[in-house]
N, C-alpha and C. Protein backbone atom coordinates (compact mmCIF):
# COMPACT_ATOMS: atom_id res chain seq x y z
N UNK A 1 73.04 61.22 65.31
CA UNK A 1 72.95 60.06 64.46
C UNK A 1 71.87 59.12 64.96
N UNK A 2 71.96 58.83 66.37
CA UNK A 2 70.91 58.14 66.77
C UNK A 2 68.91 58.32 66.55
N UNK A 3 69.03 60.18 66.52
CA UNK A 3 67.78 60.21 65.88
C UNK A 3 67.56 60.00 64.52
N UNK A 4 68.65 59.59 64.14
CA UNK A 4 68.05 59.88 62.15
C UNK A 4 68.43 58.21 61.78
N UNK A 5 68.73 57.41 62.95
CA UNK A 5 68.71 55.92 62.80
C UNK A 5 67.36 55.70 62.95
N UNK A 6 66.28 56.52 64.36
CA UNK A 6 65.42 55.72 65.02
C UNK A 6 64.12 56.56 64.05
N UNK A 7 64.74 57.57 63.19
CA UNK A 7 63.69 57.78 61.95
C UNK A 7 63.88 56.99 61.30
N UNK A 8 64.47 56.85 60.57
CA UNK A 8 64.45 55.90 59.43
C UNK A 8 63.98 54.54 59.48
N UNK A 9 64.02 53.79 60.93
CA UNK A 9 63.20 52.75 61.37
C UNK A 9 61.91 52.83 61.60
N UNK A 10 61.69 53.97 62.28
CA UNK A 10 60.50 53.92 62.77
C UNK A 10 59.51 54.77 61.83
N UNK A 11 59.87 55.13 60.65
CA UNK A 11 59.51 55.80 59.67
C UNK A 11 58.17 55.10 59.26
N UNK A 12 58.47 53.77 58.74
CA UNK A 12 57.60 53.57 57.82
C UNK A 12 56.08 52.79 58.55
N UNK A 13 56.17 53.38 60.13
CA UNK A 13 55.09 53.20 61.24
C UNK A 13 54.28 54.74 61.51
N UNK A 14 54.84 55.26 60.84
CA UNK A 14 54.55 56.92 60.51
C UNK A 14 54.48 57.30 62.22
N UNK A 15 55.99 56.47 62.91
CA UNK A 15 56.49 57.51 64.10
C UNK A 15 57.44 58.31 63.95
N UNK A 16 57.50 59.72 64.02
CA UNK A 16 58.40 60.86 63.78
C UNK A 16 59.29 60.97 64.94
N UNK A 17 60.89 61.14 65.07
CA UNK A 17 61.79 61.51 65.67
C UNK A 17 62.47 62.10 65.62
N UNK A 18 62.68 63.18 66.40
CA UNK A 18 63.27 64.47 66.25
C UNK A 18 64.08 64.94 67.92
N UNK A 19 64.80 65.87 67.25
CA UNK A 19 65.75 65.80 68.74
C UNK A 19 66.25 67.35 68.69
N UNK A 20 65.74 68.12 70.41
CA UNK A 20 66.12 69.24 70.51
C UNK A 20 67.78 69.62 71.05
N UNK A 21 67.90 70.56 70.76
CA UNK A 21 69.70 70.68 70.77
C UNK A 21 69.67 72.12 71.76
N UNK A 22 69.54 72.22 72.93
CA UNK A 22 69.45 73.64 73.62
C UNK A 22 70.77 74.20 73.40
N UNK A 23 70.69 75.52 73.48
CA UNK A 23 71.97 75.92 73.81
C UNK A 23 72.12 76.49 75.77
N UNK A 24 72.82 77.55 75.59
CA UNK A 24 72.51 78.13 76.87
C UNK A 24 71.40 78.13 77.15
N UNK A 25 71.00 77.78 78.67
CA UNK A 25 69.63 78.02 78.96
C UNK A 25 69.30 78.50 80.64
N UNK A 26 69.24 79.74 80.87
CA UNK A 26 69.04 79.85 82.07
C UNK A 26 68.18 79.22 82.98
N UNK A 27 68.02 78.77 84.24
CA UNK A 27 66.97 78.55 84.88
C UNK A 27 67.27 78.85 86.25
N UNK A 28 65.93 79.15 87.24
CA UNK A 28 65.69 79.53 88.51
C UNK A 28 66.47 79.17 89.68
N UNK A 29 67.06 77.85 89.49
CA UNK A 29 68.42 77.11 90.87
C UNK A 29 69.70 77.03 89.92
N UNK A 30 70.46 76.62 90.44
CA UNK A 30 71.81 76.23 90.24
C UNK A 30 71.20 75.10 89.54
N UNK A 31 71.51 74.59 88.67
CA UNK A 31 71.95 73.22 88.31
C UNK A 31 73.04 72.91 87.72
N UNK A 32 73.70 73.49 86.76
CA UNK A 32 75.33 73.55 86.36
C UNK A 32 76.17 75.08 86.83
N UNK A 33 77.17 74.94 87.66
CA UNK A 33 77.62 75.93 88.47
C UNK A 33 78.71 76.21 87.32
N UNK A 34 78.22 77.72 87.03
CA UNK A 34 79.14 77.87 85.93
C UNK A 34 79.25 79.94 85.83
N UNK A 35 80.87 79.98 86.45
CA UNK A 35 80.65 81.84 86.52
C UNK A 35 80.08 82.64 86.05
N UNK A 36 79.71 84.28 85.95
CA UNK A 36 79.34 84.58 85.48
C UNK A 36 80.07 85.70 84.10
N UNK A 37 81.07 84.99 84.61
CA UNK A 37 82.11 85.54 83.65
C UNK A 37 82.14 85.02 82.00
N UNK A 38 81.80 83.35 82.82
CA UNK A 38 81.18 82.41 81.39
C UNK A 38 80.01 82.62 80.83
N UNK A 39 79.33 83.14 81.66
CA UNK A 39 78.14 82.92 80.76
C UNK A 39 78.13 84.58 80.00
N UNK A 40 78.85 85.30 80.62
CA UNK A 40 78.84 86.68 79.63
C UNK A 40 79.49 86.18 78.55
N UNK A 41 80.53 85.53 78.48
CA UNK A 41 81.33 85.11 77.32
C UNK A 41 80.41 84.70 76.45
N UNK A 42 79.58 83.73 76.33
CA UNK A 42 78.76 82.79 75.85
C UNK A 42 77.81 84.01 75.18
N UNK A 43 76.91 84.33 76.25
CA UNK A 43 75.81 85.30 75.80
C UNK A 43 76.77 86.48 74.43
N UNK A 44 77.44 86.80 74.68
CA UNK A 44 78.07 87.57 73.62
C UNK A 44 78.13 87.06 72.38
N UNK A 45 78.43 85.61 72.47
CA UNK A 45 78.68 85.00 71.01
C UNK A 45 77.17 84.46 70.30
N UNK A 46 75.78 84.84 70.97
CA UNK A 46 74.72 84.49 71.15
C UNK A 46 74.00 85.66 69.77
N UNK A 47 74.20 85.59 68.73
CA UNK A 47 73.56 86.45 67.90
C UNK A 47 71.75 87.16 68.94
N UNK A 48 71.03 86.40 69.05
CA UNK A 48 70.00 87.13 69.94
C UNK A 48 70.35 88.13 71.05
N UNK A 49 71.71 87.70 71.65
CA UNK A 49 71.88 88.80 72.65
C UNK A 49 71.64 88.51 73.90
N UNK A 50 70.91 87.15 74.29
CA UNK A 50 70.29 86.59 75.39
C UNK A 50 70.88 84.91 76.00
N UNK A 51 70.67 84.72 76.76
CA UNK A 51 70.63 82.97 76.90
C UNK A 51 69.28 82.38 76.70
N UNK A 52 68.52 81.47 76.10
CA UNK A 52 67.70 80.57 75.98
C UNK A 52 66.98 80.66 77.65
N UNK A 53 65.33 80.47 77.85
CA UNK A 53 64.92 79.98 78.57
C UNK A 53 64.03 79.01 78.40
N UNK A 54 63.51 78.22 79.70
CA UNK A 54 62.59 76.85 79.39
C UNK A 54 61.58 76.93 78.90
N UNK A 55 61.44 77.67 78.35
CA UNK A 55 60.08 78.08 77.94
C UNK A 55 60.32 78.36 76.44
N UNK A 56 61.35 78.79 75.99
CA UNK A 56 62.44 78.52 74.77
C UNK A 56 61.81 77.25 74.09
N UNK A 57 62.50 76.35 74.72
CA UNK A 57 62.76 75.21 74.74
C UNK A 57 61.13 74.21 74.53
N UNK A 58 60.54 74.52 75.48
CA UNK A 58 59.45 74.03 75.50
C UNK A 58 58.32 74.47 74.44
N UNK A 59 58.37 75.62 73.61
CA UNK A 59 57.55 75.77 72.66
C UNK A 59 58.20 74.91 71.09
N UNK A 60 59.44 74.73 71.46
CA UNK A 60 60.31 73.61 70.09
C UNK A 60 59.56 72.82 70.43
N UNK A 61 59.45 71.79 71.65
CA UNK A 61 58.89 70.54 71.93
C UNK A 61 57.38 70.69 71.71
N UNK A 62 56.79 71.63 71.63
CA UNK A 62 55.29 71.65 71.76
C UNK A 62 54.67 71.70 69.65
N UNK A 63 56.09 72.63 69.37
CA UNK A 63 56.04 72.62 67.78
C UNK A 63 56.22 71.24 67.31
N UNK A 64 57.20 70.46 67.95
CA UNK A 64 57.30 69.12 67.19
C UNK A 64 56.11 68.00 67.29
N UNK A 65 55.72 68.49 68.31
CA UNK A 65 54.81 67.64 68.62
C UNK A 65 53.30 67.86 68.23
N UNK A 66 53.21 69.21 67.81
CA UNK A 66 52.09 69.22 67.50
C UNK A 66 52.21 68.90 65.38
N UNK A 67 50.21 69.05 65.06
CA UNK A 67 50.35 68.34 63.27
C UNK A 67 50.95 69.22 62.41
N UNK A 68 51.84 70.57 63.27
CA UNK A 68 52.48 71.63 61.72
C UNK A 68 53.81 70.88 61.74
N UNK A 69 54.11 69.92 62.55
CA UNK A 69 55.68 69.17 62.25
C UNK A 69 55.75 67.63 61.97
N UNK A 70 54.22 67.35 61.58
CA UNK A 70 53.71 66.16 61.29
C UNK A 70 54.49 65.34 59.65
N UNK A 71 55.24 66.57 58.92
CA UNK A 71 56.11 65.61 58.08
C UNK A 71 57.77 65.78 58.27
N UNK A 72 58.18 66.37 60.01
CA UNK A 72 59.62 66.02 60.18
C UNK A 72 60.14 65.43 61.01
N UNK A 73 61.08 64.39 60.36
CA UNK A 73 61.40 63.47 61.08
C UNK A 73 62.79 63.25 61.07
N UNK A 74 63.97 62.74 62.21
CA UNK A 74 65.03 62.58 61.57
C UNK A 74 65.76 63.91 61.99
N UNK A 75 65.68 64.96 62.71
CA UNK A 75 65.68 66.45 62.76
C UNK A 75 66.56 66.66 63.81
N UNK A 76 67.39 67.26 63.84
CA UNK A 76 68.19 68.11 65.01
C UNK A 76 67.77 69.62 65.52
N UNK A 77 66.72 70.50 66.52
CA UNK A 77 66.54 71.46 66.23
C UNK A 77 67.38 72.12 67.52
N UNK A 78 68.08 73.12 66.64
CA UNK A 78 68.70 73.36 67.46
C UNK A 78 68.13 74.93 67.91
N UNK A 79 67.73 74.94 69.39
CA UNK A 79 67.34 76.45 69.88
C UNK A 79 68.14 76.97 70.93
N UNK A 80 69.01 77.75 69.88
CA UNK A 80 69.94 78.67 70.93
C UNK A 80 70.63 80.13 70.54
N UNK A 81 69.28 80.32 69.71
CA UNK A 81 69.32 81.96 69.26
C UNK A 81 70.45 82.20 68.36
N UNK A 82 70.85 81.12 67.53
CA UNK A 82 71.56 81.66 66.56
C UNK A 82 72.70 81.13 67.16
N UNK A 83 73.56 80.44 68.22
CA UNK A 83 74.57 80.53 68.25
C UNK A 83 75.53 79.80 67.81
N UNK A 84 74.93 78.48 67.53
CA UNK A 84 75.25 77.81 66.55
C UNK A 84 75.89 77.82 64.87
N UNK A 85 75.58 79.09 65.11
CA UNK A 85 75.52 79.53 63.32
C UNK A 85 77.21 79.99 62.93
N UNK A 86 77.94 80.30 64.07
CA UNK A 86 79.16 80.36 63.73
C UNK A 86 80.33 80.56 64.57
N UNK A 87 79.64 79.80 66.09
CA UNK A 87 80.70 80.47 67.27
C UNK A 87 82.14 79.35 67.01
N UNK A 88 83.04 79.65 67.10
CA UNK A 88 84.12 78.50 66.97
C UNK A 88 84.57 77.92 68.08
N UNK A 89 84.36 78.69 69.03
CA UNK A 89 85.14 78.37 70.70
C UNK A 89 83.97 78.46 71.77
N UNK A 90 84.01 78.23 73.16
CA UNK A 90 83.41 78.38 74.21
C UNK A 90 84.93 78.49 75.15
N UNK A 91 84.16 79.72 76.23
CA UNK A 91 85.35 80.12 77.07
C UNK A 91 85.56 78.56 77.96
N UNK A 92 86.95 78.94 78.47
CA UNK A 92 86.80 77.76 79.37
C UNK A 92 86.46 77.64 81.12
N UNK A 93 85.73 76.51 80.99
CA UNK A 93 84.29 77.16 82.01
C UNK A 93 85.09 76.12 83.15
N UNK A 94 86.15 75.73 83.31
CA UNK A 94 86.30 75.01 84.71
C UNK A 94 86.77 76.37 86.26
N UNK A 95 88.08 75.78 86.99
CA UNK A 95 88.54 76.44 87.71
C UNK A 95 89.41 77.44 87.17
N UNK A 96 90.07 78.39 87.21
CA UNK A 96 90.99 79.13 86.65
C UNK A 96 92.36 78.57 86.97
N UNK A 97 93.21 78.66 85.87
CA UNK A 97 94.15 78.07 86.04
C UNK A 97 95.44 78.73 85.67
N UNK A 98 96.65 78.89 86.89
CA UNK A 98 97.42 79.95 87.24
C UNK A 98 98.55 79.53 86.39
């Protein structure tokens, strides 16, 4: 909601706002410690078959930013290979619980 407020304001300055939505996204360290039991779960419900990498991610940001996305504004894009499109659940990713 907040991007399609700060379009609609900032619209008529012809500044565009748009907002990426990752899904899974692997990367090189730990940064969210999360099994690998979860992330098979996940990847399964992943129509592509894969998890997202930064580089994923970074060609959305390079599309928005460059003049072929020069009339969208207001935008949620979401890049996560489809998984969005109809998963209903995510496993549950804390401690296991007896």
């Amino acid at each position: 909601m907040f991007t399609k407020v700060l379009a609609m304001e900032l619209g008529a300055h012809r500044i565009n706002v748009n907002c990426i939505a990752p899904g899974l996204v692997t990367v090189e360290r730990n940064v969210n410690e999360v099994s690998e039991e979860v992330v098979r779960a996940i990847v399964a419900t992943i129509p592509w078959g894969r998890p997202g990498s930064p580089e994923d991610i970074a060609h959305a940001a390079l599309f928005l930013a460059s003049p072929f996305a020069e009339f969208i504004t207001g935008e949620v894009l979401s890049v996560d290979g489809g998984s969005g499109t109809g998963r209903t659940y995510l496993p549950y990713s804390g401690p296991t619980r007896r």
